[in-house]
PDB file of N, CA and C in Angstrom:
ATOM      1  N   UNK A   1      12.805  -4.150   4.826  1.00  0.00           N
ATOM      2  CA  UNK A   1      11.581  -3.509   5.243  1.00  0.00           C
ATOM      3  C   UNK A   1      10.699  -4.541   5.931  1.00  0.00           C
ATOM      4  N   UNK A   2      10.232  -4.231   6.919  1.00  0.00           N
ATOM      5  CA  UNK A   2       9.463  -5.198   7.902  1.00  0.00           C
ATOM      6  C   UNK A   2       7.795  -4.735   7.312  1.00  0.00           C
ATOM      7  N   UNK A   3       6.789  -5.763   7.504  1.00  0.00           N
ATOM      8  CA  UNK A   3       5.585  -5.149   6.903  1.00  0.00           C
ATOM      9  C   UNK A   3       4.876  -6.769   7.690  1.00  0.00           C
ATOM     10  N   UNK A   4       3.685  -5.774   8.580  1.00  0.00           N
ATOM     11  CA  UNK A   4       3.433  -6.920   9.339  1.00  0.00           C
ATOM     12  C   UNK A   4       1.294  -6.538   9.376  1.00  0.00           C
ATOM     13  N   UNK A   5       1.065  -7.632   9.153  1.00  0.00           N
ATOM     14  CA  UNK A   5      -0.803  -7.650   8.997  1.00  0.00           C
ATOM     15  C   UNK A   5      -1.346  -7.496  10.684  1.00  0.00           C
ATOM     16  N   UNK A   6      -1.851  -6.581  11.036  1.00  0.00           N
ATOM     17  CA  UNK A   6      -2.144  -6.084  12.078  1.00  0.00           C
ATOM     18  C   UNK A   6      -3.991  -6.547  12.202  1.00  0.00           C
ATOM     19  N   UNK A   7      -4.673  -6.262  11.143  1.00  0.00           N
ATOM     20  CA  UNK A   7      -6.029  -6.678  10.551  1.00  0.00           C
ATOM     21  C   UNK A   7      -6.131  -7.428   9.624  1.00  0.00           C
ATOM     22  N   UNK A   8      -7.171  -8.637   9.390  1.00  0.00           N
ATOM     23  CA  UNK A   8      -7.616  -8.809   7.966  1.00  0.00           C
ATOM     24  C   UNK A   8      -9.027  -9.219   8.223  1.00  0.00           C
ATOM     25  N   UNK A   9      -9.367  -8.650   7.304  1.00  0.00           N
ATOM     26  CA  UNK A   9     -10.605  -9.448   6.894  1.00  0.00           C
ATOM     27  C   UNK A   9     -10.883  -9.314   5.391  1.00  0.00           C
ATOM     28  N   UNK A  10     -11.915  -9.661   5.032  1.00  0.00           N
ATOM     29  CA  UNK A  10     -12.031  -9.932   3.219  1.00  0.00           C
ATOM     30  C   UNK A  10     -12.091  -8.681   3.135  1.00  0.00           C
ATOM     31  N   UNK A  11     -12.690  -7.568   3.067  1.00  0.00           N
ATOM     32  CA  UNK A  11     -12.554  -6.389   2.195  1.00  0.00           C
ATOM     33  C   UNK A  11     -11.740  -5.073   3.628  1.00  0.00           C
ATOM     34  N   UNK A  12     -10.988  -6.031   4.021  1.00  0.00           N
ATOM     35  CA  UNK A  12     -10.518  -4.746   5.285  1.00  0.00           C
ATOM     36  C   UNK A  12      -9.351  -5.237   5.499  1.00  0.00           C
ATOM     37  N   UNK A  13      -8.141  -4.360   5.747  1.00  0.00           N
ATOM     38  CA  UNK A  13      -6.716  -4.663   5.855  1.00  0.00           C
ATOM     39  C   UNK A  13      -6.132  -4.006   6.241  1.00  0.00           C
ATOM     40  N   UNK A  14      -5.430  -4.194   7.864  1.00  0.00           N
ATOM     41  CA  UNK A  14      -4.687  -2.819   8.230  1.00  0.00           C
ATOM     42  C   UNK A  14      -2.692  -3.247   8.762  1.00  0.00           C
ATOM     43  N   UNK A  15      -1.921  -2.859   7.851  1.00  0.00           N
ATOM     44  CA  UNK A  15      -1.297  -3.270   7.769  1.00  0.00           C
ATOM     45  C   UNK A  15       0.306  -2.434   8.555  1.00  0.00           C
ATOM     46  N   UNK A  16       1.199  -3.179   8.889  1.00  0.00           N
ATOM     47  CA  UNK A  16       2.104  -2.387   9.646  1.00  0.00           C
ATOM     48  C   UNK A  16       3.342  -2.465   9.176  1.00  0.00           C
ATOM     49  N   UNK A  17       3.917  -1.018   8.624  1.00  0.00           N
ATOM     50  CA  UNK A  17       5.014  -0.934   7.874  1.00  0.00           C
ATOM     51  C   UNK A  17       5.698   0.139   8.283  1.00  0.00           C
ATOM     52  N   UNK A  18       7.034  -0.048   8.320  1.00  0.00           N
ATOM     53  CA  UNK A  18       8.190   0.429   9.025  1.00  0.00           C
ATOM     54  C   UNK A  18       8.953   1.642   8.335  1.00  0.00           C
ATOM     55  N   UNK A  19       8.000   1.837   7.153  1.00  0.00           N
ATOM     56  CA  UNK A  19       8.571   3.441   6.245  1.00  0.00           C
ATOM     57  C   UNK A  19       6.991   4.420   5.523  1.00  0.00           C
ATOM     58  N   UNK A  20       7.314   5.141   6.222  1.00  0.00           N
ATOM     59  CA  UNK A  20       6.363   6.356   5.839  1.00  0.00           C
ATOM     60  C   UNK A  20       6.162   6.470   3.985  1.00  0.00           C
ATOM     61  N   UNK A  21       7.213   6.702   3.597  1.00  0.00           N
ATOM     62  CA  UNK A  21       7.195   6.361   1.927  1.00  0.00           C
ATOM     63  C   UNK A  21       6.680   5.722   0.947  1.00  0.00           C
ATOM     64  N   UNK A  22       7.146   4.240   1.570  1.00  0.00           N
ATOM     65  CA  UNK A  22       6.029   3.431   1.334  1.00  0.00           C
ATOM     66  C   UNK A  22       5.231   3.369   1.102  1.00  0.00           C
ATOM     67  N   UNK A  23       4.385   3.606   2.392  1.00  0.00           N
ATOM     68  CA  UNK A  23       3.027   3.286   2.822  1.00  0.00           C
ATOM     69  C   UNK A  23       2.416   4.851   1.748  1.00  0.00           C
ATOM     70  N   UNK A  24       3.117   5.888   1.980  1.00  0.00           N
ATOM     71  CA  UNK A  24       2.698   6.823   0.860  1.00  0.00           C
ATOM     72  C   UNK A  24       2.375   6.533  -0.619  1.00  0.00           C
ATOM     73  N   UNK A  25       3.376   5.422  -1.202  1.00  0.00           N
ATOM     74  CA  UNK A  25       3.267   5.322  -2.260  1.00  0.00           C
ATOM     75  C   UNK A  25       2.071   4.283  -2.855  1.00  0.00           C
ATOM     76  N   UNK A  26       1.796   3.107  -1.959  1.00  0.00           N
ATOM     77  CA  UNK A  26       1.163   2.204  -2.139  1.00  0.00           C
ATOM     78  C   UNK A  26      -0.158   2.727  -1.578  1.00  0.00           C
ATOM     79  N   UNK A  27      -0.109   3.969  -0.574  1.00  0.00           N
ATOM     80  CA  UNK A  27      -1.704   4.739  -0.708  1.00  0.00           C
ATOM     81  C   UNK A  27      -2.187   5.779  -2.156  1.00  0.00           C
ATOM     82  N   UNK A  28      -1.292   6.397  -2.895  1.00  0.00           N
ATOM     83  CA  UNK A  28      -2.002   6.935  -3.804  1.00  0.00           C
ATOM     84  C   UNK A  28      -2.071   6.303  -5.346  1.00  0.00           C
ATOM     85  N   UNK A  29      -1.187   4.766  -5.333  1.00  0.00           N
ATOM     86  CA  UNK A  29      -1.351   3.415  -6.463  1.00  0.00           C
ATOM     87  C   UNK A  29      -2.457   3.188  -6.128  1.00  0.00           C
ATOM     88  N   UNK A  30      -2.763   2.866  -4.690  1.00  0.00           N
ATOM     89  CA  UNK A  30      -4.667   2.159  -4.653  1.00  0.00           C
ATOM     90  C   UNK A  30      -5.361   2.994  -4.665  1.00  0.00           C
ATOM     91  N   UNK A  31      -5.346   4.298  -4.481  1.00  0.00           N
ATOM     92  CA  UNK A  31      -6.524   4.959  -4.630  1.00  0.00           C
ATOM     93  C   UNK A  31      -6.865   5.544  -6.475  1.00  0.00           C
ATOM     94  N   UNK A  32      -5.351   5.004  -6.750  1.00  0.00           N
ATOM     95  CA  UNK A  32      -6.007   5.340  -8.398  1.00  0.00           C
ATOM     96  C   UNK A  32      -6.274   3.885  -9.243  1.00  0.00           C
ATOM     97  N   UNK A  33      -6.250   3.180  -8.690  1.00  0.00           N
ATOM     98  CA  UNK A  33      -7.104   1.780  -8.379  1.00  0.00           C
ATOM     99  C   UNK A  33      -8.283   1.876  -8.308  1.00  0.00           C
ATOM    100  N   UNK A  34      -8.808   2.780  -7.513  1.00  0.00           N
ATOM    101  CA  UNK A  34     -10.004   2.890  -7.263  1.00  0.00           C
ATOM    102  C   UNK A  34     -11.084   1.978  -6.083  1.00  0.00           C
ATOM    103  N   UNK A  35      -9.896   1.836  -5.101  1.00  0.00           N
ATOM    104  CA  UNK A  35     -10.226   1.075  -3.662  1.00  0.00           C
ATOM    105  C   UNK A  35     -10.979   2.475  -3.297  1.00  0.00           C
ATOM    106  N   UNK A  36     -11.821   1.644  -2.458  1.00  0.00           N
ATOM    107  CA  UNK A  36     -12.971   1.904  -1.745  1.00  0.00           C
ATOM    108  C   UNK A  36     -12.165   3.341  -0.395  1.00  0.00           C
ATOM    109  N   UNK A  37     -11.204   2.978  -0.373  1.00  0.00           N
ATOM    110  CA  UNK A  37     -10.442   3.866   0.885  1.00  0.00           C
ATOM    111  C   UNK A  37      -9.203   3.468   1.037  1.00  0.00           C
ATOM    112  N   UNK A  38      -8.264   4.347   1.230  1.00  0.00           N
ATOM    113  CA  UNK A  38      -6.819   3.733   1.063  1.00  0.00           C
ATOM    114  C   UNK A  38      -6.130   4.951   2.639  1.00  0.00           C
ATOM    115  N   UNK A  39      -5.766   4.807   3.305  1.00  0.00           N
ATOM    116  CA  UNK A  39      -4.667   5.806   4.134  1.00  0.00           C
ATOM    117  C   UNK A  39      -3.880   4.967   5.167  1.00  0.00           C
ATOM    118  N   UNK A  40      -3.110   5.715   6.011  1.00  0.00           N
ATOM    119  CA  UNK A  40      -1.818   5.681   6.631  1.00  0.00           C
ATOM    120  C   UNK A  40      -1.631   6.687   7.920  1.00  0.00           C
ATOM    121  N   UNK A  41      -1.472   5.813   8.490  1.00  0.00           N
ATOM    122  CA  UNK A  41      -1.514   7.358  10.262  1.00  0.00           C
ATOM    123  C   UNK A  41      -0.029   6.702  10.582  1.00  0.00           C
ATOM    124  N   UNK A  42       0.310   7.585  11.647  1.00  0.00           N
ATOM    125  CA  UNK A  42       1.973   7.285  12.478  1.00  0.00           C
ATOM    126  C   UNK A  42       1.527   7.870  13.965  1.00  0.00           C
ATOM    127  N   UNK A  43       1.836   7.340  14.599  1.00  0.00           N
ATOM    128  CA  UNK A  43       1.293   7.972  16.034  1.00  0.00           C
ATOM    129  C   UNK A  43       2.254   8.819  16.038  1.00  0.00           C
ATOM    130  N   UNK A  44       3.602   8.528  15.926  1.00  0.00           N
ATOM    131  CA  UNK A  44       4.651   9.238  16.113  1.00  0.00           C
ATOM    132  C   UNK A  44       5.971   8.639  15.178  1.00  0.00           C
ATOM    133  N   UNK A  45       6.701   9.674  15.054  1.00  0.00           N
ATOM    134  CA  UNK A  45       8.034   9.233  14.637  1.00  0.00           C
ATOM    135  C   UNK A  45       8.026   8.268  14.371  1.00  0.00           C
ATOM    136  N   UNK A  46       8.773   8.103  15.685  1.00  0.00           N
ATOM    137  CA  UNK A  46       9.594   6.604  16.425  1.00  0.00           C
ATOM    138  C   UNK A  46       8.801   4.869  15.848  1.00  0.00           C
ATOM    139  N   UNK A  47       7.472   5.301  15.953  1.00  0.00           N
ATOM    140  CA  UNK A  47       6.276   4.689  15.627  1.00  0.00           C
ATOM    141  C   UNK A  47       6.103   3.833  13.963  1.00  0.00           C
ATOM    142  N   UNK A  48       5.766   2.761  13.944  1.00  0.00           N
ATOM    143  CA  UNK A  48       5.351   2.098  12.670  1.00  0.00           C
ATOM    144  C   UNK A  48       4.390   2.933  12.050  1.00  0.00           C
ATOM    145  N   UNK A  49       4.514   2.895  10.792  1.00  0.00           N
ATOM    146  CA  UNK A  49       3.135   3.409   9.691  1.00  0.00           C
ATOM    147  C   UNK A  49       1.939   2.261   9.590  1.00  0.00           C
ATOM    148  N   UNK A  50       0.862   2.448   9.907  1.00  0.00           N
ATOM    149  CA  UNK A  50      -0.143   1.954   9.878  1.00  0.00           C
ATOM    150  C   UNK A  50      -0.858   1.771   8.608  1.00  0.00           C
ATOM    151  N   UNK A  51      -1.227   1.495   7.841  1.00  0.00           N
ATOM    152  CA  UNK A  51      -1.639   1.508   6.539  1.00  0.00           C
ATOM    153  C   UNK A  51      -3.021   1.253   6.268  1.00  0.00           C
ATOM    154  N   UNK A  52      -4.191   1.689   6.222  1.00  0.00           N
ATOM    155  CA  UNK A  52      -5.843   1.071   6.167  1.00  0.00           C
ATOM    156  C   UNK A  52      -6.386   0.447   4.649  1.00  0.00           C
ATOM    157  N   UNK A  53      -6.688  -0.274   4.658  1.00  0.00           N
ATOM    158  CA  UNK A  53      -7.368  -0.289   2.916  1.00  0.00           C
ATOM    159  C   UNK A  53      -8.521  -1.198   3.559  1.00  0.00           C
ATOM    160  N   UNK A  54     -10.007  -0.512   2.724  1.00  0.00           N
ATOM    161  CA  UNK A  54     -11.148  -1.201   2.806  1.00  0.00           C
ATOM    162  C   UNK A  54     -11.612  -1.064   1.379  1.00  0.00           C
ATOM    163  N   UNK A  55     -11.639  -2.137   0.414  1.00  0.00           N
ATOM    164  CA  UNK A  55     -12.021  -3.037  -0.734  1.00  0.00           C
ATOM    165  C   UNK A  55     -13.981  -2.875  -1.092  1.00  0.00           C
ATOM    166  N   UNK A  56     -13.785  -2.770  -1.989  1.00  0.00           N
ATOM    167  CA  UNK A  56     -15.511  -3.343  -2.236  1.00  0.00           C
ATOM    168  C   UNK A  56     -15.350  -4.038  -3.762  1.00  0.00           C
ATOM    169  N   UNK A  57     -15.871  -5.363  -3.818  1.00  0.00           N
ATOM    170  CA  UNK A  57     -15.240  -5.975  -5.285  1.00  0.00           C
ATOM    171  C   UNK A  57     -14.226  -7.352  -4.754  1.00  0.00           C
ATOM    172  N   UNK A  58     -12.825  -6.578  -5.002  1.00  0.00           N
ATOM    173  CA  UNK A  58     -11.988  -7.352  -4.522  1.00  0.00           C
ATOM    174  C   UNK A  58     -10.999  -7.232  -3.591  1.00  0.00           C
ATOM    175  N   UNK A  59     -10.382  -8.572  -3.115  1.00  0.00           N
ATOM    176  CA  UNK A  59     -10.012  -8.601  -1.652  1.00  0.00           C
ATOM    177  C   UNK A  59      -8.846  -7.145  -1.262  1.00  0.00           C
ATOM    178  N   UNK A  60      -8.820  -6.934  -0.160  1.00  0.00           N
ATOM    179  CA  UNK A  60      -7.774  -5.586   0.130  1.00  0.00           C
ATOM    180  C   UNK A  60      -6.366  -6.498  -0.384  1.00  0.00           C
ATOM    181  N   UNK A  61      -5.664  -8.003   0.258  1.00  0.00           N
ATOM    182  CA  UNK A  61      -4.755  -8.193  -0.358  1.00  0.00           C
ATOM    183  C   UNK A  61      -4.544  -8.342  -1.460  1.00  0.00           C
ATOM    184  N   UNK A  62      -5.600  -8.674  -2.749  1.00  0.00           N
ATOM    185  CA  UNK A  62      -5.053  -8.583  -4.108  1.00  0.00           C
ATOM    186  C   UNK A  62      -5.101  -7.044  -4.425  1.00  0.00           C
ATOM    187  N   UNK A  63      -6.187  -6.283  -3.780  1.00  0.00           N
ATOM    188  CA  UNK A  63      -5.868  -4.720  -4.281  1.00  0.00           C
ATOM    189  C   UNK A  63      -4.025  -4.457  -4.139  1.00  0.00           C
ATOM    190  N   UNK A  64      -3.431  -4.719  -2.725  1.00  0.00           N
ATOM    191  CA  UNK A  64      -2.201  -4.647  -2.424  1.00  0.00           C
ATOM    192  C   UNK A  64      -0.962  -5.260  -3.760  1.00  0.00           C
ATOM    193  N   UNK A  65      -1.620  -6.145  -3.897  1.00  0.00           N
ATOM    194  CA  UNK A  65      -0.678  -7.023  -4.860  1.00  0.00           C
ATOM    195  C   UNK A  65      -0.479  -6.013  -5.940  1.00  0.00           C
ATOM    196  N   UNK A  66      -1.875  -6.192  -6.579  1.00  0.00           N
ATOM    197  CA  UNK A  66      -1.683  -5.617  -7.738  1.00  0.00           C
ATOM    198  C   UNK A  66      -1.020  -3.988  -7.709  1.00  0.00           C
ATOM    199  N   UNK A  67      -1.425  -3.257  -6.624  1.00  0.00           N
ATOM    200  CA  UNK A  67      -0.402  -2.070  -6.741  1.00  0.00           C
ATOM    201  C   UNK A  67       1.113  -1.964  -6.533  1.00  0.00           C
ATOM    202  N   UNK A  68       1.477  -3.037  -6.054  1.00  0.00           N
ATOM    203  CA  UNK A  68       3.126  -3.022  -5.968  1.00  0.00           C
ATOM    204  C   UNK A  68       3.414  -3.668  -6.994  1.00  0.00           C
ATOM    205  N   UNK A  69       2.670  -4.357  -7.649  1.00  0.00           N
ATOM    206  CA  UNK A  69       2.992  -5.168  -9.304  1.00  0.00           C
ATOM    207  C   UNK A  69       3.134  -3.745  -9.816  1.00  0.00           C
ATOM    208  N   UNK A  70       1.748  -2.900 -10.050  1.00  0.00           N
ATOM    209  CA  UNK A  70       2.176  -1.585 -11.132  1.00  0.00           C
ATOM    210  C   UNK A  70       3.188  -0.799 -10.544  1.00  0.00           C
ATOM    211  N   UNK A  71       3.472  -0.656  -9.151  1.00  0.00           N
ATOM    212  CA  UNK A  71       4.651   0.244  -8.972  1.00  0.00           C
ATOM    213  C   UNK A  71       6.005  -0.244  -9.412  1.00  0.00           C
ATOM    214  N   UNK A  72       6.696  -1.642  -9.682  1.00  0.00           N
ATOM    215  CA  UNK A  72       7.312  -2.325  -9.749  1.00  0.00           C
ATOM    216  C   UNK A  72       7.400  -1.791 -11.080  1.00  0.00           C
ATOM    217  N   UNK A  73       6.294  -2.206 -12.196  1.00  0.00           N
ATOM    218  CA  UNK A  73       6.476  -2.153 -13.749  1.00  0.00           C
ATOM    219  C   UNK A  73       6.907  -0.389 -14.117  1.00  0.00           C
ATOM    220  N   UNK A  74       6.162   0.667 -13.326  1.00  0.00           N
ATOM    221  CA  UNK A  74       6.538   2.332 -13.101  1.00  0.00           C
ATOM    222  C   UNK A  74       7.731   2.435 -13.027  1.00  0.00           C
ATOM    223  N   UNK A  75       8.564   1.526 -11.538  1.00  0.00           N
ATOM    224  CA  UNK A  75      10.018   1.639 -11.632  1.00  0.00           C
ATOM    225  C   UNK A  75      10.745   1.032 -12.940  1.00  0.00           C
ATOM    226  N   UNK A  76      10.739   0.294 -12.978  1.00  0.00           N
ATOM    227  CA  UNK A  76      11.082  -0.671 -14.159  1.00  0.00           C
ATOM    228  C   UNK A  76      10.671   0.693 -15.620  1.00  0.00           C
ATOM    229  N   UNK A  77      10.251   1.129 -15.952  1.00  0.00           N
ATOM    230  CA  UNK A  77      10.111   1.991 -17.173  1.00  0.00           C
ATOM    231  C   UNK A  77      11.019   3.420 -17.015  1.00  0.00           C
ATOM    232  N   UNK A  78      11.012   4.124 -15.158  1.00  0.00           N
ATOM    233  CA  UNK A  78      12.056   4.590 -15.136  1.00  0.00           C
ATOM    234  C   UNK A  78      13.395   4.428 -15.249  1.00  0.00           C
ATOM    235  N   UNK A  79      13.376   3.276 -15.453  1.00  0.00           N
ATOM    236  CA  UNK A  79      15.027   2.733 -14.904  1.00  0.00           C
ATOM    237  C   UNK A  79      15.665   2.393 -16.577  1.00  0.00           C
ATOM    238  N   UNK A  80      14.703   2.247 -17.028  1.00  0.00           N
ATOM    239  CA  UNK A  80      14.834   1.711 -18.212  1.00  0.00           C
ATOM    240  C   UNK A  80      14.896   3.202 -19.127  1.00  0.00           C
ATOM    241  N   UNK A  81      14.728   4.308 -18.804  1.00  0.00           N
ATOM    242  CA  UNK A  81      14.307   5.476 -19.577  1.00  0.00           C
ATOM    243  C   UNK A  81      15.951   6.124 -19.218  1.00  0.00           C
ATOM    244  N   UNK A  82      16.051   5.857 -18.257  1.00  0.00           N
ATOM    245  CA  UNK A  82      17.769   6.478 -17.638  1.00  0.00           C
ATOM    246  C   UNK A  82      18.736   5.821 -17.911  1.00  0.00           C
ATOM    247  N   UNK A  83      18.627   4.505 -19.357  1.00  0.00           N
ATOM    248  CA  UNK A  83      19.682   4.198 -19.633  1.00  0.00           C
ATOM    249  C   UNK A  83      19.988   4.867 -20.814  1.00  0.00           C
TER     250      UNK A  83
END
Protein backbone atom coordinates (compact mmCIF):
# COMPACT_ATOMS: atom_id res chain seq x y z
CA UNK A 1 0.00 0.00 0.00
CA UNK A 2 1.51 3.32 -1.06
CA UNK A 3 0.43 6.26 1.43
CA UNK A 4 1.98 9.51 0.59
CA UNK A 5 1.66 13.18 2.83
CA UNK A 6 0.28 15.54 0.33
CA UNK A 7 -0.26 18.34 3.43
CA UNK A 8 1.07 18.87 6.85
CA UNK A 9 0.84 21.09 9.19
CA UNK A 10 0.47 20.74 13.13
CA UNK A 11 -3.21 20.23 13.44
CA UNK A 12 -3.89 19.61 9.50
CA UNK A 13 -3.01 16.52 7.39
CA UNK A 14 -3.99 15.55 4.03
CA UNK A 15 -2.84 12.43 3.12
CA UNK A 16 -2.64 10.17 -0.16
CA UNK A 17 -3.62 6.60 -0.15
CA UNK A 18 -4.04 4.14 -2.80
CA UNK A 19 -7.24 2.10 -1.20
CA UNK A 20 -10.62 3.44 -0.59
CA UNK A 21 -10.98 0.92 2.50
CA UNK A 22 -8.51 2.10 4.18
CA UNK A 23 -8.85 5.44 4.16
CA UNK A 24 -12.61 4.32 5.22
CA UNK A 25 -11.47 2.62 8.06
CA UNK A 26 -8.93 4.97 9.55
CA UNK A 27 -11.83 7.77 8.91
CA UNK A 28 -14.45 6.31 11.26
CA UNK A 29 -11.28 5.03 14.13
CA UNK A 30 -10.58 8.95 14.21
CA UNK A 31 -13.71 10.19 14.33
CA UNK A 32 -14.48 7.96 17.34
CA UNK A 33 -11.30 9.45 18.59
CA UNK A 34 -12.88 12.34 18.57
CA UNK A 35 -10.68 14.44 15.92
CA UNK A 36 -11.84 17.61 15.19
CA UNK A 37 -12.78 16.30 11.37
CA UNK A 38 -11.79 13.22 9.73
CA UNK A 39 -12.86 12.43 5.66
CA UNK A 40 -11.74 11.08 2.30
CA UNK A 41 -12.77 12.23 -1.41
CA UNK A 42 -11.59 10.19 -4.80
CA UNK A 43 -11.91 12.31 -7.79
CA UNK A 44 -12.35 9.21 -9.56
CA UNK A 45 -11.77 5.57 -9.68
CA UNK A 46 -8.63 5.39 -11.30
CA UNK A 47 -7.66 8.22 -8.77
CA UNK A 48 -5.79 8.05 -5.20
CA UNK A 49 -7.98 8.45 -1.95
CA UNK A 50 -7.31 11.63 -0.41
CA UNK A 51 -7.69 11.48 3.25
CA UNK A 52 -8.29 15.07 5.44
CA UNK A 53 -7.79 15.12 9.25
CA UNK A 54 -7.79 18.52 11.13
CA UNK A 55 -6.72 17.94 15.03
CA UNK A 56 -7.44 20.37 17.88
CA UNK A 57 -5.27 19.12 21.05
CA UNK A 58 -3.09 16.81 19.33
CA UNK A 59 -1.03 16.56 16.26
CA UNK A 60 -3.17 14.97 13.07
CA UNK A 61 -0.03 12.47 12.83
CA UNK A 62 -0.25 11.08 16.34
CA UNK A 63 -4.18 11.16 15.96
CA UNK A 64 -3.15 8.78 12.77
CA UNK A 65 -0.85 6.67 14.82
CA UNK A 66 -2.84 6.04 17.45
CA UNK A 67 -5.82 4.86 15.22
CA UNK A 68 -3.99 2.25 13.28
CA UNK A 69 -2.42 1.15 16.76
CA UNK A 70 -6.31 0.52 17.89
CA UNK A 71 -7.20 -0.93 14.54
CA UNK A 72 -4.22 -3.25 14.70
CA UNK A 73 -5.14 -4.37 18.52
CA UNK A 74 -9.36 -4.77 16.90
CA UNK A 75 -7.68 -7.06 14.31
CA UNK A 76 -5.57 -8.81 16.62
CA UNK A 77 -8.78 -9.71 19.06
CA UNK A 78 -10.55 -10.87 15.87
CA UNK A 79 -8.04 -13.11 14.84
CA UNK A 80 -7.57 -14.30 18.06
CA UNK A 81 -11.50 -15.00 18.63
CA UNK A 82 -11.40 -17.30 15.24
CA UNK A 83 -9.04 -19.56 16.71
Amino acid sequence: MNVEIVKEEKNDLEVKVDNSTIAEILRVYLNRQGIQFAAWRQEHSSKPVILKIESSGKTAKKAISEAAETIKKDCDKILKSLK
